[in-house]
Protein backbone atom coordinates (compact mmCIF):
# COMPACT_ATOMS: atom_id res chain seq x y z
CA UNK A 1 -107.90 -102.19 107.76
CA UNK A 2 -111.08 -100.00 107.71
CA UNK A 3 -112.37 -100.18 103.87
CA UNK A 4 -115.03 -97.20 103.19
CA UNK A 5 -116.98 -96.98 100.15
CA UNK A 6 -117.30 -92.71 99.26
CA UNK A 7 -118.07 -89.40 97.46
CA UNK A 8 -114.91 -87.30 97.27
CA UNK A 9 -115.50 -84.04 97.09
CA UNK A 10 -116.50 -82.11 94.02
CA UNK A 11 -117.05 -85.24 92.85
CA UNK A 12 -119.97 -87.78 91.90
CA UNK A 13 -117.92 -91.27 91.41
CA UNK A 14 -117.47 -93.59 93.95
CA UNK A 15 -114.68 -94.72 95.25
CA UNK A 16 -113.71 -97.72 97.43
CA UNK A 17 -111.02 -96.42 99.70
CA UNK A 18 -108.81 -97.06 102.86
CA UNK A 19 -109.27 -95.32 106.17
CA UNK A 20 -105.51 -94.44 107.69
CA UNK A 21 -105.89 -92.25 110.70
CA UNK A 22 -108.16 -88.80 109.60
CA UNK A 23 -107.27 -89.94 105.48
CA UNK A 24 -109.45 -91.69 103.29
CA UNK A 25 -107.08 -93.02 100.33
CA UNK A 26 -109.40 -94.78 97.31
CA UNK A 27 -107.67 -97.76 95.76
CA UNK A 28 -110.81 -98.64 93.27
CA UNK A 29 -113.74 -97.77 92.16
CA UNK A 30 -117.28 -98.76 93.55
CA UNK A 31 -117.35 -102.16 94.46
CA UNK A 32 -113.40 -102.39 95.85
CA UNK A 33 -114.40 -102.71 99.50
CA UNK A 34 -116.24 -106.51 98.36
CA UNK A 35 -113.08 -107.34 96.18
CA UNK A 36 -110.78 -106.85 99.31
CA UNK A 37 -113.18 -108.72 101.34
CA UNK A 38 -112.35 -111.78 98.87
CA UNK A 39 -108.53 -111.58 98.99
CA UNK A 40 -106.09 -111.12 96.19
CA UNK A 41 -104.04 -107.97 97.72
CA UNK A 42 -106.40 -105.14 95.65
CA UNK A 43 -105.79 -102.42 98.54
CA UNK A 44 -101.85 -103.35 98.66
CA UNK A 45 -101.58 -103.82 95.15
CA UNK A 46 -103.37 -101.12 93.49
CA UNK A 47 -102.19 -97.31 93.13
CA UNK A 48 -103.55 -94.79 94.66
CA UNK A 49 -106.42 -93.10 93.06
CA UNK A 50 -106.23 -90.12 95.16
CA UNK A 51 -106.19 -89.41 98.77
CA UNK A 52 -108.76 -87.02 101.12
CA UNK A 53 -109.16 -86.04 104.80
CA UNK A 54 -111.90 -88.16 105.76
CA UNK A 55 -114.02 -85.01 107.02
CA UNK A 56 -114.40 -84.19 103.47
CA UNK A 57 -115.57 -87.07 102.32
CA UNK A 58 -119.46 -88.26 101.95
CA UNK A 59 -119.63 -91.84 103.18
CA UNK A 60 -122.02 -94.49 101.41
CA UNK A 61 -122.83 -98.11 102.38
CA UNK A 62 -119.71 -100.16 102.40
CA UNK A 63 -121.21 -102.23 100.54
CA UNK A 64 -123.51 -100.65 98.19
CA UNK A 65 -125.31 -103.50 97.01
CA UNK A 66 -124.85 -106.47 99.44
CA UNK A 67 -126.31 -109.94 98.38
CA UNK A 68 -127.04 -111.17 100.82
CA UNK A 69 -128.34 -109.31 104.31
CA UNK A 70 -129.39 -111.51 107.60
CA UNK A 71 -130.40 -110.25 110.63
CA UNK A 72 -131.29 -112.47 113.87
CA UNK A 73 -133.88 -112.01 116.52
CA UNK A 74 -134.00 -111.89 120.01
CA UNK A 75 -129.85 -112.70 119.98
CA UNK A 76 -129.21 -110.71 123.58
CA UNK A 77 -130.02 -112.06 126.87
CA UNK A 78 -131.30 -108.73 128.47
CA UNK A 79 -133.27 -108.11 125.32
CA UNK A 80 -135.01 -111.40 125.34
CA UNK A 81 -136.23 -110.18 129.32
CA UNK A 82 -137.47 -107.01 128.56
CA UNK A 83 -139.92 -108.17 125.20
CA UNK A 84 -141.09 -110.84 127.83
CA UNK A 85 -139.81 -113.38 125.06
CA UNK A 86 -138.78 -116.74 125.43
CA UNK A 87 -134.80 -117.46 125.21
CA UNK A 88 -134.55 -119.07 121.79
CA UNK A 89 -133.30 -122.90 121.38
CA UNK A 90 -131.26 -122.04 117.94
CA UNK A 91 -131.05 -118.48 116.21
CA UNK A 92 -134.20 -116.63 114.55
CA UNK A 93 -132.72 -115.88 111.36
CA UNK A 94 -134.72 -113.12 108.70
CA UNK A 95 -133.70 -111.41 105.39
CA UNK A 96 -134.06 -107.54 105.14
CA UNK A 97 -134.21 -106.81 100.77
CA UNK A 98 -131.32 -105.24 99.12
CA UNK A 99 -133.48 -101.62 99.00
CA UNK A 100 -133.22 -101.44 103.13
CA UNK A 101 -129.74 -100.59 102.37
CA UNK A 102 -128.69 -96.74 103.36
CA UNK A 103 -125.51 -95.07 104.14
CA UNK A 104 -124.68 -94.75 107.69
CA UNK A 105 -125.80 -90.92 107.68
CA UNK A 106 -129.14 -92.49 106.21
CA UNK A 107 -131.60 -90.37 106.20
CA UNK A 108 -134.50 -93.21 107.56
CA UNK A 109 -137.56 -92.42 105.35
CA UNK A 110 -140.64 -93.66 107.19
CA UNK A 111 -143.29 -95.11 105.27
CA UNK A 112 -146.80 -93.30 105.39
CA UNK A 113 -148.32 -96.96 106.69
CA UNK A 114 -146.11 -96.68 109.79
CA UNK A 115 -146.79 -95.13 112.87
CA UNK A 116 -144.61 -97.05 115.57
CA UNK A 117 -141.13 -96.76 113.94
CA UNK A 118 -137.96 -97.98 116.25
CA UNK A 119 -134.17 -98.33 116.50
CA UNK A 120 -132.09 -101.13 116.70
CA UNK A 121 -127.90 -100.42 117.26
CA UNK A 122 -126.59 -104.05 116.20
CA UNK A 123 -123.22 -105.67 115.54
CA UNK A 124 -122.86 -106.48 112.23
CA UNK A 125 -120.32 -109.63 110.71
CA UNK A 126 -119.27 -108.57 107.46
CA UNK A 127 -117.94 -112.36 105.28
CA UNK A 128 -114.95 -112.33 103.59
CA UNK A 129 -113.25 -115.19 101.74
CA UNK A 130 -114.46 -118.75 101.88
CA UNK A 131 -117.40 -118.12 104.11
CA UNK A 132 -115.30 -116.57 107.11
CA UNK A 133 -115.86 -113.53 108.81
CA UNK A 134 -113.91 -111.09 107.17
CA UNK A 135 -114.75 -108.23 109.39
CA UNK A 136 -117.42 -105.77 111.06
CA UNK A 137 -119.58 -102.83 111.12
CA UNK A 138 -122.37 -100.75 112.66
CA UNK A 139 -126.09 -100.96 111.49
CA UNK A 140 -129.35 -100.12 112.72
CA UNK A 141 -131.76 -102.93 112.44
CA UNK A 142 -134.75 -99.95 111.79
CA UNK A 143 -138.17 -101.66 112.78
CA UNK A 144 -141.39 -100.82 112.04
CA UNK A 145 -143.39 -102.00 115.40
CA UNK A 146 -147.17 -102.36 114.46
CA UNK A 147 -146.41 -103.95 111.24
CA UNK A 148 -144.09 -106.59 112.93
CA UNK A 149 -146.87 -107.08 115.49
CA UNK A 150 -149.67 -108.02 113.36
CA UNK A 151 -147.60 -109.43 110.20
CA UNK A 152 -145.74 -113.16 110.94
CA UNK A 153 -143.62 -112.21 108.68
CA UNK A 154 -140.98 -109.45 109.00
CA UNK A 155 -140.43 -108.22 105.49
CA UNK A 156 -142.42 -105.44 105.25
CA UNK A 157 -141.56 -104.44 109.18
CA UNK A 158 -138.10 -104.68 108.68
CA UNK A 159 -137.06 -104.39 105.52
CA UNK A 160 -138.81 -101.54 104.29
CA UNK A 161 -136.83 -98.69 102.06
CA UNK A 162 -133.65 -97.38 104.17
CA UNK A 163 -134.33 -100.04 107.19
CA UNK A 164 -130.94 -100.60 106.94
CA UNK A 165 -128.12 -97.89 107.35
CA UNK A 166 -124.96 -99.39 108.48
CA UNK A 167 -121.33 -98.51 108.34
CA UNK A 168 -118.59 -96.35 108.36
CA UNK A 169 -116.66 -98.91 107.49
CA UNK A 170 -115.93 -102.42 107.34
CA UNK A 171 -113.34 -103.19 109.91
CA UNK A 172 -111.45 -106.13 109.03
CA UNK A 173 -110.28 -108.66 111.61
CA UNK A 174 -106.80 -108.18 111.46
CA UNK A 175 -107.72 -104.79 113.59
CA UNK A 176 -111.16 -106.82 115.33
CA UNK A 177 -110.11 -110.17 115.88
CA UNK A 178 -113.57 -110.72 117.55
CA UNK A 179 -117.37 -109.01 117.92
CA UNK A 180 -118.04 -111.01 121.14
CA UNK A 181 -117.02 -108.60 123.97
CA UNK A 182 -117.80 -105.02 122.79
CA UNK A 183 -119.29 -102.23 123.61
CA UNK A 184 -122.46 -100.93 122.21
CA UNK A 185 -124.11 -97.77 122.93
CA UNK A 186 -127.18 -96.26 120.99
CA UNK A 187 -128.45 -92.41 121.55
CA UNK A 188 -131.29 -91.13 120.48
CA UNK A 189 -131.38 -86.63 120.18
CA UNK A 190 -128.65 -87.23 122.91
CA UNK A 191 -130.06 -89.47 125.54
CA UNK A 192 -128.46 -93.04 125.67
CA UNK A 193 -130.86 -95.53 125.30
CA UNK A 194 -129.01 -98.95 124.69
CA UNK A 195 -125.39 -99.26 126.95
CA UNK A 196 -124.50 -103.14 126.65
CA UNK A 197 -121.93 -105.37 125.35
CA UNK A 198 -122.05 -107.69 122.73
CA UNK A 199 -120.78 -110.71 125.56
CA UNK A 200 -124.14 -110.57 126.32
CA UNK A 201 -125.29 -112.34 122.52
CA UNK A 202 -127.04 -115.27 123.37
CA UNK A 203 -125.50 -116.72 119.78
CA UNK A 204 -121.86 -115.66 119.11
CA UNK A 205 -120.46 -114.03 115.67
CA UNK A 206 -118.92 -117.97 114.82
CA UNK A 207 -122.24 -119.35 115.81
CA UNK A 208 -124.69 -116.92 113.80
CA UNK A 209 -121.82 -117.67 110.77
CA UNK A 210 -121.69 -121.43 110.68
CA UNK A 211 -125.72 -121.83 111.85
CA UNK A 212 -126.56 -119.73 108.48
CA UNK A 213 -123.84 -121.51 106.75
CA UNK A 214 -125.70 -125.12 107.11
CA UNK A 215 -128.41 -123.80 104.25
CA UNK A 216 -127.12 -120.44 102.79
CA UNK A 217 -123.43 -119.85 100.81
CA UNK A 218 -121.77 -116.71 102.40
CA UNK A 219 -120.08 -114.60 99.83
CA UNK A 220 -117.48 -112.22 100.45
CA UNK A 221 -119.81 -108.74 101.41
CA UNK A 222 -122.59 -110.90 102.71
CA UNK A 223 -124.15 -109.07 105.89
CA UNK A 224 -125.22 -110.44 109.18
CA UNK A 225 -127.13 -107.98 111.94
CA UNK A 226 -125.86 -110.03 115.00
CA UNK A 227 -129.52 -108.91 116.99
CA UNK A 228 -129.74 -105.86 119.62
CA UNK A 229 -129.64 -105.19 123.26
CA UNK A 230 -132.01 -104.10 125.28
CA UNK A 231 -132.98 -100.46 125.39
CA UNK A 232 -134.94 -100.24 122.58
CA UNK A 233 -137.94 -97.88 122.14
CA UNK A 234 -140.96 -100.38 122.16
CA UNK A 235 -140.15 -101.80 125.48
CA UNK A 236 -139.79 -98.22 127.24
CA UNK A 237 -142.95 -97.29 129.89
CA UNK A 238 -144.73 -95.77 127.81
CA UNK A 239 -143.07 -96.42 124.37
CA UNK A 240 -141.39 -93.98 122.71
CA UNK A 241 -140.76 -94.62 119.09
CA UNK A 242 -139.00 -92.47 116.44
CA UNK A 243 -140.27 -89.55 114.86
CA UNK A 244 -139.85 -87.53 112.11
CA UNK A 245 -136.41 -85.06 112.88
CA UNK A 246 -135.40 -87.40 115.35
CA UNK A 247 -131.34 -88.51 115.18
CA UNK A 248 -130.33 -91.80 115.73
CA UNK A 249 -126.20 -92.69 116.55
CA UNK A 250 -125.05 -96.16 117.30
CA UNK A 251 -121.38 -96.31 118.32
CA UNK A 252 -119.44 -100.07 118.76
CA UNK A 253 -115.96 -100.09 120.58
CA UNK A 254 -113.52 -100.14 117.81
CA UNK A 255 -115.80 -100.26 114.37
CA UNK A 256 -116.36 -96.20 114.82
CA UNK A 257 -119.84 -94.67 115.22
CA UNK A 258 -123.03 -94.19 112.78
CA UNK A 259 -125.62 -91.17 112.52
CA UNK A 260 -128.58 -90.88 110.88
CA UNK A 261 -131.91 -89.08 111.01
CA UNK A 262 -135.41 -89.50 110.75
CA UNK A 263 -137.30 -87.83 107.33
């Protein structure tokens, strides 16, 4: 299934819904897309609470309010080269804070402290019941440069207001059995800047799950931003980081594509 969390229009309630073909068909109100993630048959089970073409539709987080959002760095072997980085022994695991959550046609606001602003297109596990992987989705692991630099700790760099826009949907497993060979492509006004596949994690999905799962109970809606590939603005010659107007899409085979811009 792909479960969407959205705006019908002419209206201002969300809905969680289904995504069948070019449809979007809402089976509960905000906060379904987690409760299907758990189990218990709520898309099956529940009637309809009205149907849309998807084009219609404004598309939010999947998960409005995750509780939980990890993200790992330096998870791709060709990203690891480029930075100059060491390969990591065991995954570098960070929190971004609920408020870096956007929907996956943002916008990214930048904050006035930033100047060196990036992109990161990353596969992202979505738990479902019991701590498993209950599916996946796009996000863009946004990164403010000079603050991650100078500041050991990433908070502020990367989990700043609307860091995280991710999206459409949450494709379940039964469609995705697995987010270890796929392919990832990120643009930036057009021009393709990251073309790699996700066989090329250093730490796979079951890995990143189980490694986080030694300290930390997953919950059904729980996010994990599996790392990125290389191609990312910083580690261009010269840099070329994002600016304000500047659109962002991330597209992973099978999950669908994201879009967002720059404010």
């Amino acid at each position: 299934m792909r479960l969407a969390t959205f705006i019908a229009p002419g209206d201002k309630q969300p809905f969680a819904g289904v995504v069948e073909g070019d449809r979007v068909r809402a089976f509960a109100e905000v906060g379904g897309v987690t409760a299907a993630l758990a189990g218990g048959g709520v898309v099956t089970d529940s009637p309809s609470l009205g149907d849309w073409p998807l084009s219609q539709v404004t598309l939010l987080a999947p998960i409005p309010e995750p509780r939980s959002i990890f993200a790992i760095g330096l998870n791709y072997a060709r990203h690891v080269e480029e930075t100059g980085a060491q390969r990591p022994e065991q995954p570098i695991v960070f929190v971004k804070v609920a408020s870096s959550v956007a929907p996956p046609g943002g916008p990214i606001r930048c904050p006035e402290v930033v100047r060196r602003l990036d992109y990161e297109g990353e596969l992202t596990i979505v738990i479902g019941a019991e701590g498993r992987i209950g599916g996946f989705c796009i996000a863009d692991d946004v990164s403010a440069r000079d603050l991650q630099g100078r500041e050991p700790q990433w908070t502020r760099a990367k989990g700043a207001d609307t860091f995280c826009p991710f999206g459409p949907w949450v494709t379940t497993v039964d469609e995705v059995a697995s987010g270890d060979d796929l392919h990832l492509q990120t643009w930036v006004n057009g021009e393709l800047r990251q073309d790699s596949r996700t066989s090329d994690l250093i730490f796979g999905c079951q890995e990143l799950v189980d490694f986080i799962a030694q300290t930390c109970t997953l919950a059904p809606g729980d996010l994990i931003l599996t790392g990125t590939p290389n191609g990312v603005g910083q580690a261009m010659d010269p840099p070329r980081y994002l600016a304000s107007g500047d659109v962002i899409r991330i597209a992973i085979e099978g999950l669908g594509e994201i879009e967002h811009a720059v404010q």
